[in-house]
N, C-alpha and C. Protein backbone atom coordinates (compact mmCIF):
# COMPACT_ATOMS: atom_id res chain seq x y z
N UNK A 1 98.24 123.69 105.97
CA UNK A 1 98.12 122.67 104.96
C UNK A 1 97.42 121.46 105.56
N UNK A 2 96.06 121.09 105.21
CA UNK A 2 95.74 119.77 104.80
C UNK A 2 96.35 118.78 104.98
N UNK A 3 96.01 117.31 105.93
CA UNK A 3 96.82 116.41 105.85
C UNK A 3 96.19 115.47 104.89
N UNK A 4 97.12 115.02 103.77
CA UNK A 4 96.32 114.39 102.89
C UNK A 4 95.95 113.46 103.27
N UNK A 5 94.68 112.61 102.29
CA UNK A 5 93.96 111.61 102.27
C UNK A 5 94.66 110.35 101.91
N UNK A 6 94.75 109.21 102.29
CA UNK A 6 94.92 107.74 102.59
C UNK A 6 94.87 107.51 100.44
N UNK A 7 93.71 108.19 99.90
CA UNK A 7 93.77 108.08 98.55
C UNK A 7 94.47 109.40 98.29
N UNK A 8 94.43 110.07 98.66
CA UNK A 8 95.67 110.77 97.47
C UNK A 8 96.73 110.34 97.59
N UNK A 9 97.45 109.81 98.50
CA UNK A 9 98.70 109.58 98.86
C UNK A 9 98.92 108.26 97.76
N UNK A 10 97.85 107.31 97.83
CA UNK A 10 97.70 106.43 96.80
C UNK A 10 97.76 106.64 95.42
N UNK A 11 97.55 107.87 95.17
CA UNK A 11 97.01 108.60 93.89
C UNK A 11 98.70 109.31 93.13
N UNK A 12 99.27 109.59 95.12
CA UNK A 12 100.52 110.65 94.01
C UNK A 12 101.46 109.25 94.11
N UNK A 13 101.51 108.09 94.75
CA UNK A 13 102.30 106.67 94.53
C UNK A 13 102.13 105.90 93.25
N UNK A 14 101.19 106.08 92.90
CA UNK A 14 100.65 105.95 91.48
C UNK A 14 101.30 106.45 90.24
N UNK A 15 101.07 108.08 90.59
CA UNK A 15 102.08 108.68 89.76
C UNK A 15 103.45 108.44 89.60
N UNK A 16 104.25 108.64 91.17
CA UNK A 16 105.57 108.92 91.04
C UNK A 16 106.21 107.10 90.45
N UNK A 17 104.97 105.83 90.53
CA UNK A 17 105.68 104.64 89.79
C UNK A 17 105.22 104.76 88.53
N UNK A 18 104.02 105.38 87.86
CA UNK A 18 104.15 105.47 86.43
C UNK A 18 105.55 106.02 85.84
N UNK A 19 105.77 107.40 86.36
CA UNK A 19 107.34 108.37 86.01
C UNK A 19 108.12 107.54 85.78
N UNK A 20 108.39 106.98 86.76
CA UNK A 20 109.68 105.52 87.22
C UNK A 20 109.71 104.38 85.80
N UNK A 21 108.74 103.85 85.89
CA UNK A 21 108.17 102.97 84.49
C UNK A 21 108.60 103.69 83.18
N UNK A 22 108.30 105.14 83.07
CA UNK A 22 108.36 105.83 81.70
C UNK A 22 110.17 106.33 81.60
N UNK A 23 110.86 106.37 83.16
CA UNK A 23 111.79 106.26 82.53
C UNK A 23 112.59 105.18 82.52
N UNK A 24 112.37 104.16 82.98
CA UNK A 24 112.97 102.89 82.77
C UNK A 24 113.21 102.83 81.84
N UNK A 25 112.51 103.19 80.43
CA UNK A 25 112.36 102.62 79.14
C UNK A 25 113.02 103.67 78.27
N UNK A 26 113.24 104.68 78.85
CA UNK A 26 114.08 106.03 78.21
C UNK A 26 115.51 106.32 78.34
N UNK A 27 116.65 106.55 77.60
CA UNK A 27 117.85 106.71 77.59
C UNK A 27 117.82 108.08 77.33
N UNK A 28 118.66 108.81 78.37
CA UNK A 28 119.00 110.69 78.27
C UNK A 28 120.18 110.28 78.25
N UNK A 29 120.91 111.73 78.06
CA UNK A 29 122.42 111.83 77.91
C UNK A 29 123.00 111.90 79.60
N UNK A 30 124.16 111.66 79.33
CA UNK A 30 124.55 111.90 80.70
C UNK A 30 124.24 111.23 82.16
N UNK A 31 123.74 110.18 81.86
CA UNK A 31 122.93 109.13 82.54
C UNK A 31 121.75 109.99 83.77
N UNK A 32 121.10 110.95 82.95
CA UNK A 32 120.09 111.46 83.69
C UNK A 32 119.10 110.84 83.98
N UNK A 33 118.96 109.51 83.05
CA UNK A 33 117.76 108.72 83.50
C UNK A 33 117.86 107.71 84.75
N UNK A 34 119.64 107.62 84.83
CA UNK A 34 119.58 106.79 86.07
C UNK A 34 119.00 107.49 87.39
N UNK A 35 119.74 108.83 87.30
CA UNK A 35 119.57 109.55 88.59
C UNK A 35 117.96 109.68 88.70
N UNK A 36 117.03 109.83 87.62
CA UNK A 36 115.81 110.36 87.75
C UNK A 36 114.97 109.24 88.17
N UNK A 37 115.84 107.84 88.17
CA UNK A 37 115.00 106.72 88.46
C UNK A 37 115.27 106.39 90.08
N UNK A 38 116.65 106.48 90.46
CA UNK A 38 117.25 106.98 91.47
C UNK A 38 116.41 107.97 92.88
N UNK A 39 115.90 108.88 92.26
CA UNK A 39 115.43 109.53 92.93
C UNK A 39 113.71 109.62 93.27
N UNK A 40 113.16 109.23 91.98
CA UNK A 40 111.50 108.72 92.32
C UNK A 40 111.64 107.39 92.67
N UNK A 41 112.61 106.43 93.16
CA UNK A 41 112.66 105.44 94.05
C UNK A 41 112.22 105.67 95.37
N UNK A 42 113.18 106.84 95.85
CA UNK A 42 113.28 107.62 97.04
C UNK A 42 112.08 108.13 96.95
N UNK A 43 111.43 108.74 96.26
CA UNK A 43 109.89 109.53 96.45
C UNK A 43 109.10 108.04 96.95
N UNK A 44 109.10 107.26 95.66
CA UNK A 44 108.28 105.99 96.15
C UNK A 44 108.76 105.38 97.57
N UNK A 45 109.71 105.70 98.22
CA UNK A 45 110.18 105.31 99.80
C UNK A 45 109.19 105.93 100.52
N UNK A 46 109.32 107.33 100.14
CA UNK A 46 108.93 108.01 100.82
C UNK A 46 107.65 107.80 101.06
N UNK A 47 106.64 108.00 99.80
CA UNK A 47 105.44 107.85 99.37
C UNK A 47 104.75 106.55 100.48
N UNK A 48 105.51 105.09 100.61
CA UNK A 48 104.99 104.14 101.30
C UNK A 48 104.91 104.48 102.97
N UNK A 49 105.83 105.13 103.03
CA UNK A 49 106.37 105.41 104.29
C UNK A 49 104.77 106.30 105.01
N UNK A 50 104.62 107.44 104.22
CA UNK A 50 103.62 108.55 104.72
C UNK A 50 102.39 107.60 104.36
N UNK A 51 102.45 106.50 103.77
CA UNK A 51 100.77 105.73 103.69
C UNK A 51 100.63 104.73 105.24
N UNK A 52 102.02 104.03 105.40
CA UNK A 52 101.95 103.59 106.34
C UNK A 52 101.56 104.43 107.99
N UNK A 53 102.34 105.58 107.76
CA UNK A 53 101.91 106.21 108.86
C UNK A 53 100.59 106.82 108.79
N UNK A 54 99.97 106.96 107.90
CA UNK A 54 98.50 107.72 107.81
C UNK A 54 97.68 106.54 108.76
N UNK A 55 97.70 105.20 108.76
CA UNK A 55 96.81 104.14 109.18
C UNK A 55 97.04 104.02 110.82
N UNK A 56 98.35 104.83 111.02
CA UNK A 56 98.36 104.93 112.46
C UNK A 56 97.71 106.16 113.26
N UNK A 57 96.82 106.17 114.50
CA UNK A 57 96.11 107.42 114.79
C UNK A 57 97.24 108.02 116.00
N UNK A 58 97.12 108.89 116.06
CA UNK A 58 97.74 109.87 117.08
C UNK A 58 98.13 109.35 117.83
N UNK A 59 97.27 108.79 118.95
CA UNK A 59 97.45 107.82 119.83
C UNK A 59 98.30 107.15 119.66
N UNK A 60 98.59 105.92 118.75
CA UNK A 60 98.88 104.80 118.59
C UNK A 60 100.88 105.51 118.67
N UNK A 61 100.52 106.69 117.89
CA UNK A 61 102.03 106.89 117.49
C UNK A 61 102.84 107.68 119.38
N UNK A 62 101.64 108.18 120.00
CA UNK A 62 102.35 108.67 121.52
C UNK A 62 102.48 107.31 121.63
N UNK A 63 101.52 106.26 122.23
CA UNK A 63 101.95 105.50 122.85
C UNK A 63 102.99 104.46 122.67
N UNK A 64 104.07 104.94 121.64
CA UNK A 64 104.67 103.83 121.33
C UNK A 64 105.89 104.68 122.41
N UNK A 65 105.92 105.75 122.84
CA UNK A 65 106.66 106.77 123.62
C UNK A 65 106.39 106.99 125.09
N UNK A 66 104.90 106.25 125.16
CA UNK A 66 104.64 106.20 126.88
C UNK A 66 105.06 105.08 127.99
N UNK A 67 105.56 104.03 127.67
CA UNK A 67 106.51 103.42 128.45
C UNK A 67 107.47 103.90 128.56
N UNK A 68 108.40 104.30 127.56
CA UNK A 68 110.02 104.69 128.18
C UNK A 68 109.53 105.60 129.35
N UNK A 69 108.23 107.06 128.67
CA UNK A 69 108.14 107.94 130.06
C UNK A 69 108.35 107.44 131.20
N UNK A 70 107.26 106.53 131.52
CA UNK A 70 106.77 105.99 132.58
C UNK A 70 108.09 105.53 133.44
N UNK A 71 108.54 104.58 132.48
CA UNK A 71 109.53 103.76 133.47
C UNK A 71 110.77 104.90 134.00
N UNK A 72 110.70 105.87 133.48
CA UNK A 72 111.69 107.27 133.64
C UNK A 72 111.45 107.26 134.74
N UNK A 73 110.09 107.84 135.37
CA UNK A 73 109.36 108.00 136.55
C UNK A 73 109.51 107.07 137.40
N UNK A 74 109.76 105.83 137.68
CA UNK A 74 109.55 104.94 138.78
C UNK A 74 108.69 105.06 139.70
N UNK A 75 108.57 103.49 140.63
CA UNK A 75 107.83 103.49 140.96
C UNK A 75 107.35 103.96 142.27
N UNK A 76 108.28 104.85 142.74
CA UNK A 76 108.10 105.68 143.57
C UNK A 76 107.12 107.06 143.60
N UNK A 77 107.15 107.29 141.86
CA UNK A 77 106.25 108.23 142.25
C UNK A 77 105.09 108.03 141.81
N UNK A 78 104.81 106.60 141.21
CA UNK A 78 103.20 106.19 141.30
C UNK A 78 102.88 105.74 142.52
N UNK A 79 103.37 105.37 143.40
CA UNK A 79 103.20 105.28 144.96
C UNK A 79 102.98 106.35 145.59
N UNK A 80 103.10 107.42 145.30
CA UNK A 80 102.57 108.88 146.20
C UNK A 80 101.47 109.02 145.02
N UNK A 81 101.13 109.01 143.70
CA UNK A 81 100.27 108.96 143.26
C UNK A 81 99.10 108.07 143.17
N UNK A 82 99.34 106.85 144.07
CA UNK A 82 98.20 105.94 144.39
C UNK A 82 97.84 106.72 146.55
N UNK A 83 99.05 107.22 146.72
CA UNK A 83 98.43 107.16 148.20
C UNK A 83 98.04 108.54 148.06
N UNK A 84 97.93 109.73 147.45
CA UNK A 84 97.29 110.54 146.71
C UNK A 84 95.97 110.52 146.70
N UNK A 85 95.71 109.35 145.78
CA UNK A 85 94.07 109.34 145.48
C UNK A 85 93.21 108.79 146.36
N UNK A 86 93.79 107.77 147.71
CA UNK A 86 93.47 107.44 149.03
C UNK A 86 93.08 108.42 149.63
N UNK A 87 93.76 109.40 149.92
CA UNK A 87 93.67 110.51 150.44
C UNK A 87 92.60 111.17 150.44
N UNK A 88 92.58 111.48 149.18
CA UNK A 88 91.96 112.30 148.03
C UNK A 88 92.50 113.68 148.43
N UNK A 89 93.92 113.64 148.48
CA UNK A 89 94.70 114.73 148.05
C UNK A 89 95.74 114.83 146.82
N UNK A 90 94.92 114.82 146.00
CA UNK A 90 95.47 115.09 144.36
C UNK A 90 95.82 116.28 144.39
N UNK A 91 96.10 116.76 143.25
CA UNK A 91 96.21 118.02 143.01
C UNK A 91 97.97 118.77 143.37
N UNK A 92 97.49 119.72 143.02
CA UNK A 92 99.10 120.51 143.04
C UNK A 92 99.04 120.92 144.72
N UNK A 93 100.39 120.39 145.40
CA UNK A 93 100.76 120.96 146.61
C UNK A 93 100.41 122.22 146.92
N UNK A 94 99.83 122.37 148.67
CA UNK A 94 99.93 124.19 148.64
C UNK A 94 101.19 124.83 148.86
N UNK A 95 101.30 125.90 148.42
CA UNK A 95 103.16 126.53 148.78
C UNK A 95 102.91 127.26 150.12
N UNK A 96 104.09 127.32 150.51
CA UNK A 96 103.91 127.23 152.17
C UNK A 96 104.56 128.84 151.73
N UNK A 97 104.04 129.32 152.54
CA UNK A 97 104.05 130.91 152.80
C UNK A 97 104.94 131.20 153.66
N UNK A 98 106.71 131.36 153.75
CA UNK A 98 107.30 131.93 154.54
C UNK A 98 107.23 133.35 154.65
């Protein structure tokens, strides 16, 4: 599936507040109109929610997750990873052959 477009998402927010509007103004039995207003609230939550995140790129959304990594790591092992590239022994260790 397609990740939708920035306008459709606009397009089905559109819809699900017209619904909302049409039943504001409608009385069902059984107070079905509350629940039905009730619940395309929640769509319209939803609806803002997936527009807001569309404007964020990939990136933006890891890196809100690459500090905690980092600081996981300390700074011990960016210190063998700076005296590493001194070296210029990067790379994966050799395994020692007993």
């Amino acid at each position: 599936m397609a990740k939708p477009s920035n306008r459709e998402l606009h397009a089905l927010r559109n819809l699900i507040s017209e619904a909302e509007l049409i039943l504001s103004t409608t009385e069902l039995p059984e107070g079905r109109a509350t629940r039905s207003r009730e619940l395309l609230r929640a769509a319209l939550a939803l609806t803002d929610d997936f527009i807001n995140q569309a404007k964020l790129t990939p990136a933006a959304i890891m890196g809100r997750k690459g500090g905690s990594t980092t600081a996981q790591r300390g700074s011990d092992y960016f210190r063998q990873l700076a005296a590493k590239r001194k070296t210029r022994a990067g790379g994966r260790p050799k395994s020692s052959s007993d």
